[in-house]
N, C-alpha and C. Protein backbone atom coordinates (compact mmCIF):
# COMPACT_ATOMS: atom_id res chain seq x y z
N UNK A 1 76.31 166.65 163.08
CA UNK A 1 75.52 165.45 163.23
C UNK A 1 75.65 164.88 164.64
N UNK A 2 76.59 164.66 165.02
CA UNK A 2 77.21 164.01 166.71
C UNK A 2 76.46 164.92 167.77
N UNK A 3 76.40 165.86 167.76
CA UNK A 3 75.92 167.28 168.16
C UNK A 3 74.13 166.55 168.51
N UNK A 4 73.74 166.69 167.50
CA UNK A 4 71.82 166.68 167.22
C UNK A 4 71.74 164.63 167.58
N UNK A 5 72.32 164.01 167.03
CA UNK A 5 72.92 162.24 167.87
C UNK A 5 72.61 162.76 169.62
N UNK A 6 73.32 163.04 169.91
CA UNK A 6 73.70 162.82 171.18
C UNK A 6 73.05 163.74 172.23
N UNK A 7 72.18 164.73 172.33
CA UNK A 7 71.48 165.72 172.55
C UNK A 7 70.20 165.29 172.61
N UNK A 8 69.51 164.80 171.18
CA UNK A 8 68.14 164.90 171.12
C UNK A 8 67.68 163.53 171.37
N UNK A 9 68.63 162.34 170.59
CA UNK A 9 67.95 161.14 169.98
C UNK A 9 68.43 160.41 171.31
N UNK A 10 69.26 160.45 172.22
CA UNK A 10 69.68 159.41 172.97
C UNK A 10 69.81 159.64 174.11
N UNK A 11 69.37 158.49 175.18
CA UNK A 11 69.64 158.64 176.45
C UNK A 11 70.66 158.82 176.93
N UNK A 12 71.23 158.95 178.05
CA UNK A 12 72.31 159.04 178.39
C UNK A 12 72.98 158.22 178.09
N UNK A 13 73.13 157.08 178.60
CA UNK A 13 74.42 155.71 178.47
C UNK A 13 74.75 155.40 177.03
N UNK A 14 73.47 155.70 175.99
CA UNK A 14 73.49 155.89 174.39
C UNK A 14 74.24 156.86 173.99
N UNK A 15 74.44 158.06 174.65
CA UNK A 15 75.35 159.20 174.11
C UNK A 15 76.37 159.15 174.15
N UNK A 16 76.75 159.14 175.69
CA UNK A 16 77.69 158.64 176.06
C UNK A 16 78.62 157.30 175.31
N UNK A 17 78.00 156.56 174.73
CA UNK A 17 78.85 155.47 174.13
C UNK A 17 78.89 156.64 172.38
N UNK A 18 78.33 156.47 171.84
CA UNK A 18 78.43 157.37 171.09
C UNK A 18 79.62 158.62 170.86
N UNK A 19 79.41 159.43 171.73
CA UNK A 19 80.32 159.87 171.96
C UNK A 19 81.35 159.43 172.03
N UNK A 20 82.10 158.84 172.96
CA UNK A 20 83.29 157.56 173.03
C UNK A 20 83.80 157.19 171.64
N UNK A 21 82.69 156.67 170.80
CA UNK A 21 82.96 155.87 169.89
C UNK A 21 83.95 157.34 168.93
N UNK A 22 83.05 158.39 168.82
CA UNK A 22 83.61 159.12 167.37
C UNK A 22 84.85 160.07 168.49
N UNK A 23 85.09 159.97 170.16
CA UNK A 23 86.20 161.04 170.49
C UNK A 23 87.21 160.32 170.68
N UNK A 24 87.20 158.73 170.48
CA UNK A 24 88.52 158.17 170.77
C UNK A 24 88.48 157.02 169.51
N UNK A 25 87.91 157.14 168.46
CA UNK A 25 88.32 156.53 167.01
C UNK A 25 88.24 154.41 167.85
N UNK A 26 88.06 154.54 169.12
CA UNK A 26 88.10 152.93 169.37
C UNK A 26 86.97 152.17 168.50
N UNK A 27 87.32 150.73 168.28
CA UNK A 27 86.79 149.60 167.44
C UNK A 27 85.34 149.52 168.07
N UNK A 28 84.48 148.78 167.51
CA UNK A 28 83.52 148.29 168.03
C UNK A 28 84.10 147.25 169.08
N UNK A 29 84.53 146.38 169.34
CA UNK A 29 84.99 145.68 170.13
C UNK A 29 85.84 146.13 170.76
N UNK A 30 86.76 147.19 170.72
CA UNK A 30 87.12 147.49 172.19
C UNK A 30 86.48 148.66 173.00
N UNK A 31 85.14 149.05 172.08
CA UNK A 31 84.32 150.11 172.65
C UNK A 31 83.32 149.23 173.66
N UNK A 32 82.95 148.00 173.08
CA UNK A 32 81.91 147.08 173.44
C UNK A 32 82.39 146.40 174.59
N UNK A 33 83.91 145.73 175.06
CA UNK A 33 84.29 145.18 176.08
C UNK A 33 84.91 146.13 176.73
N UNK A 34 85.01 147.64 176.33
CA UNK A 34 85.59 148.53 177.49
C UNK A 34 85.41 148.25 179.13
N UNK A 35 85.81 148.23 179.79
CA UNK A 35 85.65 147.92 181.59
C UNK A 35 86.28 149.41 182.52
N UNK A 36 85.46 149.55 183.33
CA UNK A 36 85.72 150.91 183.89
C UNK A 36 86.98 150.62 184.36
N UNK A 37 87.55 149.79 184.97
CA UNK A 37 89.07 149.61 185.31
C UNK A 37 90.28 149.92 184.88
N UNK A 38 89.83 150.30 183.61
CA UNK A 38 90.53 150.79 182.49
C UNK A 38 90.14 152.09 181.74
N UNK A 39 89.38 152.74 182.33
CA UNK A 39 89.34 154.16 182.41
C UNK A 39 89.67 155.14 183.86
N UNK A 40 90.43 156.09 183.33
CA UNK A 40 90.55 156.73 184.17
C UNK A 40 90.13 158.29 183.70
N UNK A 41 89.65 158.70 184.47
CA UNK A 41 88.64 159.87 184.54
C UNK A 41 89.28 161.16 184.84
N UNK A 42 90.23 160.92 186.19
CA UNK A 42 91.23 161.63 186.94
C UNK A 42 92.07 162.39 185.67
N UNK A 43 92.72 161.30 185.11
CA UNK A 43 93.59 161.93 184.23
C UNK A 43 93.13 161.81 182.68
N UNK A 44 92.24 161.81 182.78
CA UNK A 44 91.46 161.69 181.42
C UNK A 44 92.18 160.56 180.38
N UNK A 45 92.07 159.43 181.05
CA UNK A 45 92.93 158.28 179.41
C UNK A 45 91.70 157.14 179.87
N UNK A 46 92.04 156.41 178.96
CA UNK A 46 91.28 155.33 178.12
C UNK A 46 92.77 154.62 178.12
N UNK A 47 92.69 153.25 178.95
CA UNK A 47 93.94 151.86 178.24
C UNK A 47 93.04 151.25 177.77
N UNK A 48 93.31 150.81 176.46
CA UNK A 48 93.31 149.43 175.62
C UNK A 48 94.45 148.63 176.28
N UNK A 49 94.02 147.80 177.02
CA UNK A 49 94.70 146.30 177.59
C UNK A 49 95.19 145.12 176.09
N UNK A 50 96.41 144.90 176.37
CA UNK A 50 97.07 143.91 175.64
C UNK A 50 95.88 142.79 175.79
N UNK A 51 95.59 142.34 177.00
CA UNK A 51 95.12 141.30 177.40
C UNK A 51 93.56 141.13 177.13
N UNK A 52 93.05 142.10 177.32
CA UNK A 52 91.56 141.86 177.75
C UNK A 52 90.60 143.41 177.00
N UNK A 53 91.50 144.01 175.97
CA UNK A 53 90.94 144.99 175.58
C UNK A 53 90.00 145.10 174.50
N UNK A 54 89.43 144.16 174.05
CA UNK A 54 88.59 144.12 173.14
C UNK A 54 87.64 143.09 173.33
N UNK A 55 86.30 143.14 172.98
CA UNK A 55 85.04 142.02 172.89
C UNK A 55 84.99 141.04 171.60
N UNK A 56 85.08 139.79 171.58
CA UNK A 56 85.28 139.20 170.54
C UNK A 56 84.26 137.59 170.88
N UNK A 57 83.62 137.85 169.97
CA UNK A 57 82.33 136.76 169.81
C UNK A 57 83.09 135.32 169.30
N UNK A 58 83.27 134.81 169.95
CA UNK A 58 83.67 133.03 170.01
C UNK A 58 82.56 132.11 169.76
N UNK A 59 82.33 131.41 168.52
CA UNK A 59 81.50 130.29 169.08
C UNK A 59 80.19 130.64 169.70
N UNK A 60 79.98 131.84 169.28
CA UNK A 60 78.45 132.37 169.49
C UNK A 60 78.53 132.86 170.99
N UNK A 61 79.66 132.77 171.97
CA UNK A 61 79.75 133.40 173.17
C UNK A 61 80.93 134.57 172.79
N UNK A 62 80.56 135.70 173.94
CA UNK A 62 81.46 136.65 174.26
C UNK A 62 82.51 136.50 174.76
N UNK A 63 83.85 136.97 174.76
CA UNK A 63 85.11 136.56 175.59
C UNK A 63 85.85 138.02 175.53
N UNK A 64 86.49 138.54 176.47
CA UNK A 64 87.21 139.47 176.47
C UNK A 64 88.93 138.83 175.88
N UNK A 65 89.45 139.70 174.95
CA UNK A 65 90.42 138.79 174.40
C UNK A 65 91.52 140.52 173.52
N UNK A 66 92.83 140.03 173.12
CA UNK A 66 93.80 140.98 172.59
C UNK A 66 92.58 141.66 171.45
N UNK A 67 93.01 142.98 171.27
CA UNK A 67 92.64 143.99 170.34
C UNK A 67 93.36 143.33 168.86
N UNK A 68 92.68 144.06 167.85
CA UNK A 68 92.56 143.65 166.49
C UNK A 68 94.21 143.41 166.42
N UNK A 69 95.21 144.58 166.54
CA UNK A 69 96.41 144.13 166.19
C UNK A 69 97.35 145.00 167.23
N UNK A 70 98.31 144.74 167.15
CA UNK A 70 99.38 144.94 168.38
C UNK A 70 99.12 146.51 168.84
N UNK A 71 98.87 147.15 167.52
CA UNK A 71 98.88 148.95 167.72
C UNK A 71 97.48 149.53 168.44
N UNK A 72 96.70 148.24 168.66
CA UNK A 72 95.46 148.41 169.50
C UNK A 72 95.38 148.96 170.91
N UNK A 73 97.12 148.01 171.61
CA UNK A 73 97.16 148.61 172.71
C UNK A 73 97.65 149.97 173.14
N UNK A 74 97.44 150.58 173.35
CA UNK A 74 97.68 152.01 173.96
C UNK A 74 96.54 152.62 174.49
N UNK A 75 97.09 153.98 175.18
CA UNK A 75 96.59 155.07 176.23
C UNK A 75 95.71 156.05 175.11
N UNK A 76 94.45 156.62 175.31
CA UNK A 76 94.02 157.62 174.38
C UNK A 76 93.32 158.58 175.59
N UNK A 77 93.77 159.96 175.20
CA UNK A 77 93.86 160.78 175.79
C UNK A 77 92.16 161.57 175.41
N UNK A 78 91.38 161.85 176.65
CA UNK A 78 89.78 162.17 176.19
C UNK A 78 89.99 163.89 176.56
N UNK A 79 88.99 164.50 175.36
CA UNK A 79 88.96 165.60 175.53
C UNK A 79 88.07 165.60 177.32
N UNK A 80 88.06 167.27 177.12
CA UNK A 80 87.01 167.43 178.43
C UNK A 80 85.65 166.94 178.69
N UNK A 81 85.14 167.71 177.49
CA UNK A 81 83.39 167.05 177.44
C UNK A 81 83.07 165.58 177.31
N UNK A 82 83.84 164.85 176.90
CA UNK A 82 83.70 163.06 177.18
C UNK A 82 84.19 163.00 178.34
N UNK A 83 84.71 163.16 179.27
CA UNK A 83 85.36 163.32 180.63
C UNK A 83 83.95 163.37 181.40
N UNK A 84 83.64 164.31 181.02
CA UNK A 84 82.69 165.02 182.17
C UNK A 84 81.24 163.94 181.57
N UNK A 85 80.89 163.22 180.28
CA UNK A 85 79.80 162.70 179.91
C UNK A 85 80.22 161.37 180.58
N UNK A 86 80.99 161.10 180.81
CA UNK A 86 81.57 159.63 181.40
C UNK A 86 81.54 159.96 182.68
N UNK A 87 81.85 160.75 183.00
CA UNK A 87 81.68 160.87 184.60
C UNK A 87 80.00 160.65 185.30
N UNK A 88 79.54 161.08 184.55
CA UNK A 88 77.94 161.21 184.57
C UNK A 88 77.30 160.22 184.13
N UNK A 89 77.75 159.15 183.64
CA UNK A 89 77.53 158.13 183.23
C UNK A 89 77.71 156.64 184.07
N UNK A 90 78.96 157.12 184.45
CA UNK A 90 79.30 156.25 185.55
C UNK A 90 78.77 156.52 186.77
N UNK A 91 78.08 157.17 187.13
CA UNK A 91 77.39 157.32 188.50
C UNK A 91 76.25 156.64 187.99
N UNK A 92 75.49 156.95 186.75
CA UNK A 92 74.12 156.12 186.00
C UNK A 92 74.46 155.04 186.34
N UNK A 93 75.40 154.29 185.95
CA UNK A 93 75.63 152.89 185.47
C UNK A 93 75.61 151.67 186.13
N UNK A 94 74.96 152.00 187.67
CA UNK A 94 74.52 150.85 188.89
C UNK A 94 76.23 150.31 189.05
N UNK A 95 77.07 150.65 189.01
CA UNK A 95 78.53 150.01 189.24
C UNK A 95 78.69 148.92 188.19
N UNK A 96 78.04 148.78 187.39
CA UNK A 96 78.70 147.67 186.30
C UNK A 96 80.08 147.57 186.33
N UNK A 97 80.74 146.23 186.05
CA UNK A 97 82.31 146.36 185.28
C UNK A 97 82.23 146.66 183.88
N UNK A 98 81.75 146.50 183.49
CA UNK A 98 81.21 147.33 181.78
C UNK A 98 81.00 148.69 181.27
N UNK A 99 81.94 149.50 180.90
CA UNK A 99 81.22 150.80 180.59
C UNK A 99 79.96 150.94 179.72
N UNK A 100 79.97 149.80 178.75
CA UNK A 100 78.54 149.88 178.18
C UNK A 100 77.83 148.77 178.50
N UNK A 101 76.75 148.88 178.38
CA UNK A 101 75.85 147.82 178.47
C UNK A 101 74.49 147.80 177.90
N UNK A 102 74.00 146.75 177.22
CA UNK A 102 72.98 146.56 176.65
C UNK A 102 71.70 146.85 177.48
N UNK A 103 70.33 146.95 177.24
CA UNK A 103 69.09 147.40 178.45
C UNK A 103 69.22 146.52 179.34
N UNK A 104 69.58 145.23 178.68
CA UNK A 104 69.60 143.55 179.68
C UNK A 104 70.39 143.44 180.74
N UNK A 105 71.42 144.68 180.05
CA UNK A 105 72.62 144.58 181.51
C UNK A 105 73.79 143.64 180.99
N UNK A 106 73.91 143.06 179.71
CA UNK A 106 74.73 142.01 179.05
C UNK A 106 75.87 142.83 177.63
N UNK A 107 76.19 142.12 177.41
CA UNK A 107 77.18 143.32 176.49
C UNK A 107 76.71 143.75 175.51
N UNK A 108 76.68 144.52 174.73
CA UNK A 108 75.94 145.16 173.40
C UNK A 108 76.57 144.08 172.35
N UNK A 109 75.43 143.82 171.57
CA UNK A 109 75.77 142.92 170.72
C UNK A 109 76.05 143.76 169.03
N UNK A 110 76.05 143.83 167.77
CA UNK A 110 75.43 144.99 166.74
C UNK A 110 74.48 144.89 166.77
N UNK A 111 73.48 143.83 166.66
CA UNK A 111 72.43 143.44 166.19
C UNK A 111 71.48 144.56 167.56
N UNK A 112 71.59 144.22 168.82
CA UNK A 112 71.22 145.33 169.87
C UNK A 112 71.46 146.50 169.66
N UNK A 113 72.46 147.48 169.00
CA UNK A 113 72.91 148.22 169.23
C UNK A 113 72.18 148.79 167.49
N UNK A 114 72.83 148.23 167.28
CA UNK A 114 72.48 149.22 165.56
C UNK A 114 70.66 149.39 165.13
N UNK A 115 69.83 148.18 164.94
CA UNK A 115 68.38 148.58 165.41
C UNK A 115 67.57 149.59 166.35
N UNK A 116 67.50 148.81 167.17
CA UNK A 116 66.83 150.31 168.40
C UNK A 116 67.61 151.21 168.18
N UNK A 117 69.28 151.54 168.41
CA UNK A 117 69.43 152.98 168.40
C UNK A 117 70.05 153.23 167.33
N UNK A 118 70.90 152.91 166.20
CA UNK A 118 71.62 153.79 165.80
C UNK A 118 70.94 153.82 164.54
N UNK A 119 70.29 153.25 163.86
CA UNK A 119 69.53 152.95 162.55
C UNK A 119 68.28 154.33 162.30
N UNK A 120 67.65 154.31 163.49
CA UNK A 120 66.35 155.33 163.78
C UNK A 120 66.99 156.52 164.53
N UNK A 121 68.26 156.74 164.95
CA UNK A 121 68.98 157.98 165.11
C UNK A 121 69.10 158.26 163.24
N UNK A 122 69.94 157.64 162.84
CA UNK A 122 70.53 158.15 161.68
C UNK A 122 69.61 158.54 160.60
N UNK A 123 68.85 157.46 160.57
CA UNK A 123 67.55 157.43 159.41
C UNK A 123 66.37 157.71 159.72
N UNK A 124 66.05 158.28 160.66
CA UNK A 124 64.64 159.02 160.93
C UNK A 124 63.82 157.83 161.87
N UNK A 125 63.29 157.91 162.78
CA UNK A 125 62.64 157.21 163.63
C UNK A 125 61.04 157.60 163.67
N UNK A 126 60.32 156.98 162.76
CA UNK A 126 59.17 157.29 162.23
C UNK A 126 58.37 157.33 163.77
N UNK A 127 58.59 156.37 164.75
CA UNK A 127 57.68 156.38 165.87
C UNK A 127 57.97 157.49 166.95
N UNK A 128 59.45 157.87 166.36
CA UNK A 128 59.82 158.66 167.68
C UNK A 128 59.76 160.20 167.12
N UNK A 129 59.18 160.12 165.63
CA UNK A 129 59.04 161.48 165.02
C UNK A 129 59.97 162.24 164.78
N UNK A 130 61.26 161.40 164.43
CA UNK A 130 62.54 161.79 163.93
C UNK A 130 63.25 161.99 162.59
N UNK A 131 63.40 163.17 161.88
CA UNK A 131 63.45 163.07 160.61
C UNK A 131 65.08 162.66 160.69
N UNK A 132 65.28 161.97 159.35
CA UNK A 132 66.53 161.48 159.03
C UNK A 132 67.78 162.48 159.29
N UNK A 133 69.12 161.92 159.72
CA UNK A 133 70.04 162.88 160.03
C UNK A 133 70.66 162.99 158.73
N UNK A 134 71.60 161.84 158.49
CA UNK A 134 72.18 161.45 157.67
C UNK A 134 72.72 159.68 157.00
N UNK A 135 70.54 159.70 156.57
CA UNK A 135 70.93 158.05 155.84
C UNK A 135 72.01 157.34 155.47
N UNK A 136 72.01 155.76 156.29
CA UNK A 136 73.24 155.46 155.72
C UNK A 136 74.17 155.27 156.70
N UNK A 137 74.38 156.54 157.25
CA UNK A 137 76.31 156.54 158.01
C UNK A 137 76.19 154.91 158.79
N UNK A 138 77.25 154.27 158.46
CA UNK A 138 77.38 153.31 159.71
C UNK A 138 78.61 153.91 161.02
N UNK A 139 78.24 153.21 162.14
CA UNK A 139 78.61 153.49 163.15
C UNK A 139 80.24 153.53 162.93
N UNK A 140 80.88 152.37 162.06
CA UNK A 140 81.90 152.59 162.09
C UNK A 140 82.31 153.70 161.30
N UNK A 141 82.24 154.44 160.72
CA UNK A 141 82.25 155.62 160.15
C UNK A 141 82.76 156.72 161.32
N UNK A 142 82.65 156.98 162.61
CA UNK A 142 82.60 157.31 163.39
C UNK A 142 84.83 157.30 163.96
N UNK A 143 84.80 155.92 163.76
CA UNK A 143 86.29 156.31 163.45
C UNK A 143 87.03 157.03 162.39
N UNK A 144 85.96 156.86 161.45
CA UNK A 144 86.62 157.73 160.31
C UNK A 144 86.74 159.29 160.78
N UNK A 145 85.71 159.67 160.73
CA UNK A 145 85.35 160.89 161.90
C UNK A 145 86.57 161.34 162.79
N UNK A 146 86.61 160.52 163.52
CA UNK A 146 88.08 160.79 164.85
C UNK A 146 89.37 160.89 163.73
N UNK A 147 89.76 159.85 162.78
CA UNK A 147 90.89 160.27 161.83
C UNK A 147 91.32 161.39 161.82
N UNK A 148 89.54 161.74 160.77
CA UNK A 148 90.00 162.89 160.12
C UNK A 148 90.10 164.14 160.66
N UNK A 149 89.21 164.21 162.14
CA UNK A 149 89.48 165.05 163.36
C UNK A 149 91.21 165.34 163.63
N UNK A 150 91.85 163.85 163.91
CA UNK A 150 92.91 163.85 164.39
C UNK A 150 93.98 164.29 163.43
N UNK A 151 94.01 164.06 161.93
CA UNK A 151 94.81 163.91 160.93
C UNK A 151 94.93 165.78 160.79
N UNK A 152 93.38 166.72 161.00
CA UNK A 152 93.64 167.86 160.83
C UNK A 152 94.27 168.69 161.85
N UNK A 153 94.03 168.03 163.00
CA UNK A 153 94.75 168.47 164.53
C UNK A 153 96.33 168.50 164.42
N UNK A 154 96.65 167.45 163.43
CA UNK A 154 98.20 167.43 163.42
C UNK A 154 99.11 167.51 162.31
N UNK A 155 98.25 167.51 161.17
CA UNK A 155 98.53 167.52 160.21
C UNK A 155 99.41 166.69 159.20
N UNK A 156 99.25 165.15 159.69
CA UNK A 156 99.68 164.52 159.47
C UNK A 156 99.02 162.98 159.40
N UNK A 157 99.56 161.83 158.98
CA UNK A 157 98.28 160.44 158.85
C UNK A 157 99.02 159.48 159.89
N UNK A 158 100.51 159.89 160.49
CA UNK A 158 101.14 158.77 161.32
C UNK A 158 100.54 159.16 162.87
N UNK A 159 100.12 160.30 163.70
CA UNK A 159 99.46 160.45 164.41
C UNK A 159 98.45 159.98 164.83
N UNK A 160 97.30 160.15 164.03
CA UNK A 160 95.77 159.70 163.99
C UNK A 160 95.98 158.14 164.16
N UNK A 161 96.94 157.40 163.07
CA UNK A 161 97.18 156.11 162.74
C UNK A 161 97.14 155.65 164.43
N UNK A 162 98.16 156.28 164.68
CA UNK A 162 98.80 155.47 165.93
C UNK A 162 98.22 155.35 167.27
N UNK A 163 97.64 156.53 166.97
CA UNK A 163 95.81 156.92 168.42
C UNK A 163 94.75 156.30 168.31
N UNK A 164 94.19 155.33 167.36
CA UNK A 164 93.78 155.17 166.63
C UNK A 164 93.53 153.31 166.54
N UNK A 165 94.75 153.19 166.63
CA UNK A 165 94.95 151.38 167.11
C UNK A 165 95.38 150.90 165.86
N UNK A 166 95.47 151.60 164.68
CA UNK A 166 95.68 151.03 163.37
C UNK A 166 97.25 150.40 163.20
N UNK A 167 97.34 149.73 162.13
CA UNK A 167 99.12 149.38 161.73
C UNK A 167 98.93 150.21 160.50
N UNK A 168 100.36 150.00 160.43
CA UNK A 168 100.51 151.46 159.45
C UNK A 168 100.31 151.30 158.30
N UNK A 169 99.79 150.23 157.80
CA UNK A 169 98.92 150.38 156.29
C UNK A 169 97.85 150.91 156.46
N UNK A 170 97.51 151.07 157.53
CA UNK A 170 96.51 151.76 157.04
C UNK A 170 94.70 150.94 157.25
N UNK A 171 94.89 149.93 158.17
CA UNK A 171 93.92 148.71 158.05
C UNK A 171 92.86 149.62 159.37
N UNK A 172 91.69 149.29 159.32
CA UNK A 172 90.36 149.87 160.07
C UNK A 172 89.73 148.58 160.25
């Protein structure tokens, strides 16, 4: 599915987040306030910042603010091919401090993000002559995805957990 997503249905900066989302299991909010300052390309990691690593809607405004829970912060290590789609992305990206950004140039909101693209990716885009992939999936699903990627890579649930940003119950 990620494969025929990211290939056919989406522009670049769309794939590219996409991608991101299901190769490093990150939240919607710390996928959404990601800042290139905090990627590094060189050595292929991703920091989640204690401080400023996640997007969190205040009072109907945006604020960069701490990740869901303490295990949020850490280093996640990107395969090659997100390396190289981020690299290519970031030359797209007019120098934003934002790795993603909405068409407006403002932060992706869901309501932006799940309509135009991910709704008529998943469920068929009648105008764009897209038959359905797989009705349904929500985006966050996509961490589930990276889990269960990660959980078979190691064979184990405290790994994935911990790459992952989760506490160890087990909370998403």
């Amino acid at each position: 599915m990620l494969g025929a997503l990211t290939t056919f249905r989406y522009q670049s900066a769309e794939a590219a987040r996409v991608l991101t989302a299901a190769y490093t299991g990150m939240r919607w909010g710390e996928l959404t306030g990601l800042q290139w300052t905090c990627v590094d390309l060189h050595h292929g990691e991703i920091h989640v910042s204690r401080v400023d690593g996640a997007l969190h809607k205040i009072n109907g405004h945006h604020t960069l603010g701490r990740p869901k829970t303490p295990a949020g912060v850490r280093t996640i290590h990107l395969p090659r091919a997100l390396i190289d789609r981020l690299h290519t992305h970031q030359q797209d990206s007019c120098e934003t401090q934002a790795v993603f950004t909405a068409t407006d140039g403002g932060w992706y909101r869901r309501s932006n993000f799940r309509r135009p693209v991910w709704l008529p990716a998943v469920n068929g885009g009648s105008n764009r002559r897209w038959t359905p992939l797989t009705p349904g999936v929500h985006s966050h699903g996509l961490r589930h995805t990276y889990k269960t990627r990660e959980s078979m890579a190691y064979q184990c649930y405290a790994a994935p957990s911990a790459s992952s940003g989760d506490r160890s119950d087990g909370d998403t």
